[in-house]
C-alpha atoms as a PDB file:
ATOM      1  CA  UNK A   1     197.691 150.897  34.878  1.00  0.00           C
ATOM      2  CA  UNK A   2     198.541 149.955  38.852  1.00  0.00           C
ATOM      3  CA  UNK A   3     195.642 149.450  40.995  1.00  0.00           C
ATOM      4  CA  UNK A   4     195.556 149.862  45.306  1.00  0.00           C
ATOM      5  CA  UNK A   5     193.299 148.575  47.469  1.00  0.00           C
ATOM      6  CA  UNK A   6     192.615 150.405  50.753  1.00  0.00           C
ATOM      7  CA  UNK A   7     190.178 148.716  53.221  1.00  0.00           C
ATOM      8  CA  UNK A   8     189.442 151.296  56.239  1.00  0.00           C
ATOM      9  CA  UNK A   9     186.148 149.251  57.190  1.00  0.00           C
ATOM     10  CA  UNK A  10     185.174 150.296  60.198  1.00  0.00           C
ATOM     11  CA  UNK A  11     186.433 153.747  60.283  1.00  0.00           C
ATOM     12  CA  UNK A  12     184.103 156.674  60.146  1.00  0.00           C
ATOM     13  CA  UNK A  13     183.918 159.965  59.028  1.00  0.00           C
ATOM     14  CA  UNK A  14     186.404 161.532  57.477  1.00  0.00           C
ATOM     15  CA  UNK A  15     188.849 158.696  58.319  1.00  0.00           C
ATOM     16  CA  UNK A  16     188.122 157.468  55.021  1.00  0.00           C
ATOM     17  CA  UNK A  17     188.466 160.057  52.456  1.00  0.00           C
ATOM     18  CA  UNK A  18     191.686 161.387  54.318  1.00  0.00           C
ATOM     19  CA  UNK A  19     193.407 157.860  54.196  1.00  0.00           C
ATOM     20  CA  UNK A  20     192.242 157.737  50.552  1.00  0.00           C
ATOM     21  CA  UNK A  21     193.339 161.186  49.895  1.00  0.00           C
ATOM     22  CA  UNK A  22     196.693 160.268  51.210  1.00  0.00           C
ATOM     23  CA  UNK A  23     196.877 156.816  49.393  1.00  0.00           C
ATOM     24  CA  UNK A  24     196.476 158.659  46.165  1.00  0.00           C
ATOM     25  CA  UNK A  25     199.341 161.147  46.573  1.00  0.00           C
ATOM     26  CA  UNK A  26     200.892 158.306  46.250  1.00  0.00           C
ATOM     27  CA  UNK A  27     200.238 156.863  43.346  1.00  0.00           C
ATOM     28  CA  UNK A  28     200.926 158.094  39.478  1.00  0.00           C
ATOM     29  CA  UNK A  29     198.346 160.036  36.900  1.00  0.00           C
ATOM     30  CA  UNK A  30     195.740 157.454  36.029  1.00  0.00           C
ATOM     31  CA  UNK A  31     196.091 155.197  38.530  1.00  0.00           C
ATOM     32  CA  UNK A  32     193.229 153.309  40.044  1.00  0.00           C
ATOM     33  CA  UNK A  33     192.279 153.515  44.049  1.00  0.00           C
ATOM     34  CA  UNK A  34     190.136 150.598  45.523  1.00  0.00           C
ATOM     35  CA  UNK A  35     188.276 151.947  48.909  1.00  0.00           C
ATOM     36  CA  UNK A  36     186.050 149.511  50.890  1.00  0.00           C
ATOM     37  CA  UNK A  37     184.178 151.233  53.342  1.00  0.00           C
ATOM     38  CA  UNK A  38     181.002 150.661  56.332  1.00  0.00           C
ATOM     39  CA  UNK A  39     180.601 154.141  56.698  1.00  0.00           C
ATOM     40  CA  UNK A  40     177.365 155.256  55.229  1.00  0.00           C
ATOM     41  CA  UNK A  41     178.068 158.689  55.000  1.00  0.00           C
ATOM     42  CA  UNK A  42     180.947 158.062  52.954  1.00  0.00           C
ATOM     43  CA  UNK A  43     178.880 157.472  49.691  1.00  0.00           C
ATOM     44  CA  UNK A  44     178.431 161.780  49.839  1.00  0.00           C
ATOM     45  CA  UNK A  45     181.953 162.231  51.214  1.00  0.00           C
ATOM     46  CA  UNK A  46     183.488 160.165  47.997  1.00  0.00           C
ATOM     47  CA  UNK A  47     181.406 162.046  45.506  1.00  0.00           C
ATOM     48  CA  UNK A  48     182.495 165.542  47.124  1.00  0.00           C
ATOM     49  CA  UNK A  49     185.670 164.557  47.749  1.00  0.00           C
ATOM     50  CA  UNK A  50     186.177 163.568  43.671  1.00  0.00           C
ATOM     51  CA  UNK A  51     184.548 166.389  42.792  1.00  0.00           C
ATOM     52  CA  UNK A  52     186.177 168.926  44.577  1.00  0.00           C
ATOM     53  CA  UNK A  53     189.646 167.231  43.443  1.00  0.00           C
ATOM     54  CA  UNK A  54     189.202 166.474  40.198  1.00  0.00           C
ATOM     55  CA  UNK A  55     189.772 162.490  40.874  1.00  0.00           C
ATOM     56  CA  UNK A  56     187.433 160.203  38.955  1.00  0.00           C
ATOM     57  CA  UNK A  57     184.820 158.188  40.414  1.00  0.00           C
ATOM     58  CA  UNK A  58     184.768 155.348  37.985  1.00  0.00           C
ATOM     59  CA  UNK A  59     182.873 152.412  40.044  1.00  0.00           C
ATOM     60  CA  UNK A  60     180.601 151.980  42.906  1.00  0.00           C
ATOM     61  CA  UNK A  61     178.522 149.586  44.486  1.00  0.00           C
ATOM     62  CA  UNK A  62     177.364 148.563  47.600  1.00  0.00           C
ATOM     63  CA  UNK A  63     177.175 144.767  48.903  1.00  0.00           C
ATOM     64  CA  UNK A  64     176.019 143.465  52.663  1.00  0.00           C
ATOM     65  CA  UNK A  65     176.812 146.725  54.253  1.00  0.00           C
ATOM     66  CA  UNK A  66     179.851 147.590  52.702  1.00  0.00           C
ATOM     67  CA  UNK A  67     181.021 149.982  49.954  1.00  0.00           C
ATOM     68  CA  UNK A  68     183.236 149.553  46.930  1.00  0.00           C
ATOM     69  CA  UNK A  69     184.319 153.140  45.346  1.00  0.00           C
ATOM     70  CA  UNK A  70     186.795 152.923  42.395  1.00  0.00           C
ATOM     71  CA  UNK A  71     188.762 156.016  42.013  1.00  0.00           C
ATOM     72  CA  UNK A  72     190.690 157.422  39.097  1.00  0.00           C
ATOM     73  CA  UNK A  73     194.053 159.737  40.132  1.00  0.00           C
ATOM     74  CA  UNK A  74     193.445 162.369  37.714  1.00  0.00           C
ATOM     75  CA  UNK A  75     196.037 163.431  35.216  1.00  0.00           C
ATOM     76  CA  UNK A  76     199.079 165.874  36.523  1.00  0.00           C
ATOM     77  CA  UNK A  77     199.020 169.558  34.328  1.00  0.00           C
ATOM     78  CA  UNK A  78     201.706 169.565  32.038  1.00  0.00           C
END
């Protein structure tokens, strides 16, 4: 299983979720996306954004002002 780290610290609202969202078109089925954020507002935005995709959220935490979200590409239909 590959694993990507994207760091768009710094960037607010929706820079985040549309980098991520473009990161992970680029990856296989199953495959696990690393964001690191500063945005607050991006705790909602990742938990809509998963939702409304179908992408896992399988991690997150929050340490000294920044946030770790762990994201799961979800499976291509057959």
């Amino acid at each position: 299983m590959s694993e990507t780290l994207l760091d768009v610290k710094g960037l607010t609202c929706p820079l985040p979720v549309l980098k991520a969202n473009k990161a992970l078109r680029g990856l296989t089925a199953g495959a696990r996306l690393t964001v690191l954020t500063t945005d607050p507002a991006s705790v909602a935005d990742f938990r809509a954004f998963c939702k409304e995709t179908g992408h896992a959220l399988v991690a997150f935490g929050e340490e000294a002002g920044a946030y770790r979200f762990v994201i799961r590409k979800k499976d291509e239909p057959a």
